[in-house]
Protein backbone atom coordinates (compact mmCIF):
# COMPACT_ATOMS: atom_id res chain seq x y z
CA UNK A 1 -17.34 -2.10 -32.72
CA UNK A 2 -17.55 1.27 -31.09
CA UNK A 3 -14.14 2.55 -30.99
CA UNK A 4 -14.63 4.37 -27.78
CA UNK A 5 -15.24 0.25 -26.02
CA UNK A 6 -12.69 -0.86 -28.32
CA UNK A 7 -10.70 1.02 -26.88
CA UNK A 8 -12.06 0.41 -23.20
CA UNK A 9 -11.45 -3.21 -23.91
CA UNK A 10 -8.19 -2.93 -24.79
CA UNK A 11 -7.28 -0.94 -21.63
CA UNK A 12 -8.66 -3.88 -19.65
CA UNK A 13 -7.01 -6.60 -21.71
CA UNK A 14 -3.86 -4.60 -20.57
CA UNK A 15 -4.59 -4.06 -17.51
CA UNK A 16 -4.83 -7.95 -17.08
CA UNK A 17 -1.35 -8.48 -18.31
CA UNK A 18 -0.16 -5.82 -15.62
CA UNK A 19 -1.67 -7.90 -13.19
CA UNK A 20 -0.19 -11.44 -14.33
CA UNK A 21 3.23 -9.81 -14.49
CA UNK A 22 2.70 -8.26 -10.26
CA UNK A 23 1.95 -12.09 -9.50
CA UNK A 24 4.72 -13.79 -11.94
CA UNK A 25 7.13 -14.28 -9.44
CA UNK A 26 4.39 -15.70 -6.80
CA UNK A 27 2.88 -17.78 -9.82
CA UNK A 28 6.36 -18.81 -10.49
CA UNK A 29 7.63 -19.94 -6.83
CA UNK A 30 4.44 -21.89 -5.91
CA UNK A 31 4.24 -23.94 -9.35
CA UNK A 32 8.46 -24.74 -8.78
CA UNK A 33 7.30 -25.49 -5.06
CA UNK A 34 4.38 -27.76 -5.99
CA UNK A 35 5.71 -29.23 -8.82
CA UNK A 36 9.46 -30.88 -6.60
CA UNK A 37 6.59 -31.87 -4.18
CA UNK A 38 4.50 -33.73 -5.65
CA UNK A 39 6.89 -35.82 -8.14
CA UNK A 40 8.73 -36.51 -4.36
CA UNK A 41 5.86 -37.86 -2.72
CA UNK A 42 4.77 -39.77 -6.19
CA UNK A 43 8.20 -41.27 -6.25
CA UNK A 44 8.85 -41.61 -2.77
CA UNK A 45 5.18 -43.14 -1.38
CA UNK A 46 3.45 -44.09 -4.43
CA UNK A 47 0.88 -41.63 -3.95
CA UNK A 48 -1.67 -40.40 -6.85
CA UNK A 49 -1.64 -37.03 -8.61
CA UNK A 50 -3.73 -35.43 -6.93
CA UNK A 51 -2.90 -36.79 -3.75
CA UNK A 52 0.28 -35.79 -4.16
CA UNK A 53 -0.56 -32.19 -4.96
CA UNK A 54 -3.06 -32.33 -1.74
CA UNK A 55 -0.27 -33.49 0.54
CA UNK A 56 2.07 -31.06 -0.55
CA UNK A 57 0.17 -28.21 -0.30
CA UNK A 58 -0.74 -29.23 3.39
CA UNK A 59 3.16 -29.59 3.75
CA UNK A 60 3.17 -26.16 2.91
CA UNK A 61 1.04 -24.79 5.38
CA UNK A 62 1.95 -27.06 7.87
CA UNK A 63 -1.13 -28.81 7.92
CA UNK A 64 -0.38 -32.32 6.78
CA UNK A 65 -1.14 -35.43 8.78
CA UNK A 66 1.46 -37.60 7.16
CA UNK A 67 4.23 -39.38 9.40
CA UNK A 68 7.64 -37.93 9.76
CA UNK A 69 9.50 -40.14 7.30
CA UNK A 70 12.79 -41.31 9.45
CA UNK A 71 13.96 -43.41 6.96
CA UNK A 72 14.26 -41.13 4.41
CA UNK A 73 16.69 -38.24 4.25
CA UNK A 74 15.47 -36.54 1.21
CA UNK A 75 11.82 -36.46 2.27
CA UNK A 76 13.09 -35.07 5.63
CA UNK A 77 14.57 -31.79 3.73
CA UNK A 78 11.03 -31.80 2.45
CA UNK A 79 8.70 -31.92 5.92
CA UNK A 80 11.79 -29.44 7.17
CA UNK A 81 12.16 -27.05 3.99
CA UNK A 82 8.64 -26.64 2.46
CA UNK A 83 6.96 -25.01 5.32
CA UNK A 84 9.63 -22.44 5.01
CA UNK A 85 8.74 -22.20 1.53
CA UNK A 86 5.12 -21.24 2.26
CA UNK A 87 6.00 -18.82 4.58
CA UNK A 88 8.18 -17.22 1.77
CA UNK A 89 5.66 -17.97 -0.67
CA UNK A 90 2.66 -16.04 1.77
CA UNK A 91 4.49 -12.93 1.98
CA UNK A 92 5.54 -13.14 -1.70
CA UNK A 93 1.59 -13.34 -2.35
CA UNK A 94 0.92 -9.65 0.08
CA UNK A 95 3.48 -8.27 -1.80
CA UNK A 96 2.75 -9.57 -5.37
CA UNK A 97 -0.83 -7.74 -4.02
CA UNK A 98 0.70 -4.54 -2.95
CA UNK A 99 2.00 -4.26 -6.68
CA UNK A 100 -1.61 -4.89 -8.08
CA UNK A 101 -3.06 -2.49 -5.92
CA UNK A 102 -0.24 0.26 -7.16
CA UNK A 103 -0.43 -1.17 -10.58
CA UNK A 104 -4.05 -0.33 -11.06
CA UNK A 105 -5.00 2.83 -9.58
CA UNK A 106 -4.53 4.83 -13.18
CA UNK A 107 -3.80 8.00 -11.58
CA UNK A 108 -0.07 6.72 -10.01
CA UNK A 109 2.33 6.67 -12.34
CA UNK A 110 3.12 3.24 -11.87
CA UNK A 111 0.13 2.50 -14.36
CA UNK A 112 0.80 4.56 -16.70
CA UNK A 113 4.52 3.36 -16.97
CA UNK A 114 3.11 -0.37 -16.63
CA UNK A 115 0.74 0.57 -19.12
CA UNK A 116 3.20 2.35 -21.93
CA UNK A 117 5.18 -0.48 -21.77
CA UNK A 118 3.05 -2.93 -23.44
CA UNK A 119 1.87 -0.38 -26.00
CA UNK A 120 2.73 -1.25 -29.62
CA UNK A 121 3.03 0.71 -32.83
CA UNK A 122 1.54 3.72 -31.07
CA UNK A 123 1.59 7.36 -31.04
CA UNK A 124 3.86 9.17 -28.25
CA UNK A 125 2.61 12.97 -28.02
CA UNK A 126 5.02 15.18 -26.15
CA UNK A 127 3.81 18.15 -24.63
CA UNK A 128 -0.25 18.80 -23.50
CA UNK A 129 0.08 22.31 -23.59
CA UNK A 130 -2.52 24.27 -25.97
CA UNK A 131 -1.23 22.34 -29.04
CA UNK A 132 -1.10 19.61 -27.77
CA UNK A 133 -3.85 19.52 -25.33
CA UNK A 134 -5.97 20.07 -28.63
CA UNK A 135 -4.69 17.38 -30.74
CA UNK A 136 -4.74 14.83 -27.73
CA UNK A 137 -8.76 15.63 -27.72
CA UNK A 138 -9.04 15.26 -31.84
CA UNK A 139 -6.89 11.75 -31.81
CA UNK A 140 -9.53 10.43 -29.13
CA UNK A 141 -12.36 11.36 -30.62
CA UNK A 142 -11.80 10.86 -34.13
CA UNK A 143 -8.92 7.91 -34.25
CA UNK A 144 -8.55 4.48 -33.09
CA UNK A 145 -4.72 4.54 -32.02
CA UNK A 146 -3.06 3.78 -28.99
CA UNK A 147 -1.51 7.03 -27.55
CA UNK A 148 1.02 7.70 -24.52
CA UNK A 149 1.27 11.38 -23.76
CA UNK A 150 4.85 12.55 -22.08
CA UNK A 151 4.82 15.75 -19.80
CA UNK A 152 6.44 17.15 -17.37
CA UNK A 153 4.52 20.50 -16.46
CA UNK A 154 2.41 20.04 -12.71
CA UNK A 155 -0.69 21.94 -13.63
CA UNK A 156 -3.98 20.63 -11.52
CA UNK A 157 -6.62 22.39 -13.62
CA UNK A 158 -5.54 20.83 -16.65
CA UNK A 159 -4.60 17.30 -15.26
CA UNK A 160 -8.37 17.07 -14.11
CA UNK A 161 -9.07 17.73 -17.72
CA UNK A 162 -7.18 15.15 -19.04
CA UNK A 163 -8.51 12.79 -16.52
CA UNK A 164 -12.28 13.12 -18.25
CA UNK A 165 -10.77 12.26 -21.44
CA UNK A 166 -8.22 10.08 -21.53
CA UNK A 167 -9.40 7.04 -19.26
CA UNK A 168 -7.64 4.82 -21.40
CA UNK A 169 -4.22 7.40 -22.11
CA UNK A 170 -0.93 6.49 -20.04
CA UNK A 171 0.06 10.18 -18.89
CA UNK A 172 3.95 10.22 -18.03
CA UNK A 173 4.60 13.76 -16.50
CA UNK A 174 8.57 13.71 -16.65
CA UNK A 175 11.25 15.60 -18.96
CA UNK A 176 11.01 14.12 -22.39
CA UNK A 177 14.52 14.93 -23.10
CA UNK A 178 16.30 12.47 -21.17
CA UNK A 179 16.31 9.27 -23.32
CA UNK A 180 15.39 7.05 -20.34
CA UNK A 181 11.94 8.75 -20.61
CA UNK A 182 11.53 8.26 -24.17
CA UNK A 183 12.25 4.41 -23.23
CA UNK A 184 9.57 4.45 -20.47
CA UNK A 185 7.21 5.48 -23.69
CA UNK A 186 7.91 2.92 -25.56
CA UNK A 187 9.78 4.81 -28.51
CA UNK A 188 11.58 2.05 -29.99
CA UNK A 189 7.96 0.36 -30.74
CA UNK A 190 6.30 3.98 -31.32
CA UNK A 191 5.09 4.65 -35.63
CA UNK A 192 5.53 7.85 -34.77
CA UNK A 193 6.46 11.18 -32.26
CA UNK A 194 4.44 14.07 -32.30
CA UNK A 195 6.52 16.92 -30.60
CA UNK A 196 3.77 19.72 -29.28
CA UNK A 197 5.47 21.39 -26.74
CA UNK A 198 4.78 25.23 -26.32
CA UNK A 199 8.49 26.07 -26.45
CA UNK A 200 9.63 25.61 -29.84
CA UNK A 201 13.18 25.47 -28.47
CA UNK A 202 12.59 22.48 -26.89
CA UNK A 203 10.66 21.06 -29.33
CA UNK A 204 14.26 21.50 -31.81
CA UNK A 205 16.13 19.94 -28.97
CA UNK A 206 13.73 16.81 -29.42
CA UNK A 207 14.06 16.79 -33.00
């Protein structure tokens, strides 16, 4: 394969995972919801699988049919609690889409921080400068690896630049020096560091 859609495919693989993990706590609450449901009302009225999941998600959206159950107590907390629960569970959903929405435009820096973290034996390249602005262009178009550039310079002309050729590149524009960075890159899974900033004093610091 092409490494260029190799690549690509990758990205988008990733980008999928970044999505699952916005909607894990959504995913999470309605399958805890559904599940105490539906073994209540199998239990409780003898009702099928599926008619059990049915009913409860009607129960949720307080759209279910069934009879109040005055005999029972514990199905009571149910009628009372679970349309509570899909309110929760509604606004859980517009915010579990607020974070997918911030999680995949690639130029906030929520993606590329999403992004770095799920990189894996890759190549952190501190500094875009002239260096390293070369070397970021060479490693695209002659290697394969996975690649998360850290800087913290502001510089328009050059970020447009980077946006034709990286695509696929997390871009973390903060001060490499403070450790918590370095985490954000994923340096305890990195192979290696490639330290290309302009100022060799810095670059010792690193070191």
């Amino acid at each position: 394969m092409n490494p260029r859609y190799r690549r690509i495919l990758i990205v988008y693989w990733k980008e999928v995972l970044i999505r699952i993990k916005a909607f894990r706590s959504f995913i999470l609450l309605v399958s805890s919801v559904l599940t105490i449901g539906c073994i209540s009302l199998i239990i409780k009225r003898g009702f099928s699988v599926p008619l059990a999941l049915y009913e409860s998600l009607r129960l949720l959206f307080m759209a279910s049919d069934l009879e109040y159950p005055s005999d029972d107590p514990y199905l009571q907390i149910i009628w009372i609690v679970f349309p509570l629960l899909g309110l929760i569970i509604i606004g859980n959903g517009f915010a579990a889409m607020g974070s997918v929405l911030k999680y995949g435009d690639r130029t906030t820096q929520e993606w590329n921080r999403e992004m770095a973290k799920l990189m894996k034996n890759h190549i952190i390249i501190v500094g875009i400068g002239n260096v390293g602005l070369k070397v970021l262009k060479q490693m695209i178009k002659r290697r394969e690896d996975d690649i998360v550039v850290i800087d913290d310079e502001d510089d328009s002309n050059r970020e447009e630049e980077l946006l034709q050729i990286k695509k696929d590149i997390p871009l973390i524009q903060m001060d490499a020096t403070r450790e918590d960075v370095l985490e954000m890159a994923g340096v305890r899974e990195a192979c290696c560091i490639l330290l290309l900033i302009d100022n060799d004093l810095v670059n010792m610091r690193l070191h």
